[in-house]
Protein backbone atom coordinates (compact mmCIF):
# COMPACT_ATOMS: atom_id res chain seq x y z
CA UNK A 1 -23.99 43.13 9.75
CA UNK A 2 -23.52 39.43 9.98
CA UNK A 3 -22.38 37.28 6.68
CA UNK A 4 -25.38 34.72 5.66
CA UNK A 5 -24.72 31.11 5.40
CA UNK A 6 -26.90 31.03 2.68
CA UNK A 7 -27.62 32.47 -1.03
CA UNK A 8 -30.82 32.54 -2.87
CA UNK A 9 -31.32 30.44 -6.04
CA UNK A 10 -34.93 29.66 -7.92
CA UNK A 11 -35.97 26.04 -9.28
CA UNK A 12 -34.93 24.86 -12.18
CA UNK A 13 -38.07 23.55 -13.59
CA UNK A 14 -40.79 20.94 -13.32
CA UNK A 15 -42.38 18.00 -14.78
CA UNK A 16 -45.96 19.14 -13.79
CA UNK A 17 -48.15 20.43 -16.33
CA UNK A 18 -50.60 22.25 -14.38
CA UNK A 19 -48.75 24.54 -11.82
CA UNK A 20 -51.01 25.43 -9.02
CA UNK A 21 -50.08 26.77 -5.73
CA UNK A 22 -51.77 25.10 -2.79
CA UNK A 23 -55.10 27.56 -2.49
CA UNK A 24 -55.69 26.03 -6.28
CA UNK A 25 -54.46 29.67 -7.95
CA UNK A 26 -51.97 29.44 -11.05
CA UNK A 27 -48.39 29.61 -10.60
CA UNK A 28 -44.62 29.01 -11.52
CA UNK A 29 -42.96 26.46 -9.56
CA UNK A 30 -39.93 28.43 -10.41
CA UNK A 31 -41.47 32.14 -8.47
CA UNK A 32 -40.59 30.40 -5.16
CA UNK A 33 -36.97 31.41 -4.03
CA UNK A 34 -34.69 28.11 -2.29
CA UNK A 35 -32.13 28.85 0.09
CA UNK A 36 -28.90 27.21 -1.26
CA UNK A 37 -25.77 26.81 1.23
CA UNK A 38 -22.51 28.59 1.01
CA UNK A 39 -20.42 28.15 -0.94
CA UNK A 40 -21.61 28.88 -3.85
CA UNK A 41 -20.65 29.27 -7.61
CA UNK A 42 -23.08 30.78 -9.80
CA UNK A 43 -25.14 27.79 -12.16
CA UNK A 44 -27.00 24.35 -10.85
CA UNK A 45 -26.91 23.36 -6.73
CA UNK A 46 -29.27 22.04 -4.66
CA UNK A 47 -31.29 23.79 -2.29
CA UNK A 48 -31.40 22.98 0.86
CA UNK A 49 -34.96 21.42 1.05
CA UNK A 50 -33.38 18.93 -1.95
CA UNK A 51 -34.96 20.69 -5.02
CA UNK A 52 -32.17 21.73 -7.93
CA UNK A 53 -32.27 25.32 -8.46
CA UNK A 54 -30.10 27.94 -10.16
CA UNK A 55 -28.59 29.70 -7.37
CA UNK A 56 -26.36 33.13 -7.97
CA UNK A 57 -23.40 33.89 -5.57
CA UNK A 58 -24.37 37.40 -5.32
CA UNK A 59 -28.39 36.78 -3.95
CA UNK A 60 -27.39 36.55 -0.05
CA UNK A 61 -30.87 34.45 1.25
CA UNK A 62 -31.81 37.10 4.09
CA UNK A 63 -31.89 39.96 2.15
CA UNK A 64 -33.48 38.76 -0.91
CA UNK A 65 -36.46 40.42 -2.73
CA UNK A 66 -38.67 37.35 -3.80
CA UNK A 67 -42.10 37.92 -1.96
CA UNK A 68 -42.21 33.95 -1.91
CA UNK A 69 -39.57 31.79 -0.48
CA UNK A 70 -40.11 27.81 0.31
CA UNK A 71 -41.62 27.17 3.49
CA UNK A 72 -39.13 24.27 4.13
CA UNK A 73 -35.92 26.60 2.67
CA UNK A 74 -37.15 29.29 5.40
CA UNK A 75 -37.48 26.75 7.99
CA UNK A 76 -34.02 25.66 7.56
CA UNK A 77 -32.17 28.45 6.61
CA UNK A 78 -34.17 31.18 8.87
């Protein structure tokens, strides 16, 4: 098994009243997982699409359970 580059971390929060995903359904901004680059300490980075997030050393990004990831995170990161 290879080592990721890349750790999992979840949005911090939003400004945005209403949170709707793009079919118009309700939703958390912060149920969409960001890949954030290694290294890592546990707390506040920035995912690699640009959003802040609270990443956690220990979530490696391929092996992740979050049914929904970012499309641009999983573009970048794989």
């Amino acid at each position: 098994m290879t080592a990721s580059l890349f750790v999992t971390g979840t949005r911090v929060g939003s400004i945005q009243l209403d949170h709707r995903d793009a079919a118009g359904a309700p939703g958390r901004p912060e149920d969409v997982a960001h890949a954030v680059a290694k290294p890592v300490v546990d707390g506040l980075e920035a995912s690699v699409c640009g959003q802040l997030v609270r990443a956690a050393a220990t979530e490696d990004w391929p092996s992740a359970g979050h049914a929904a990831r970012c499309e641009e995170c999983a573009r970048i990161a794989g």
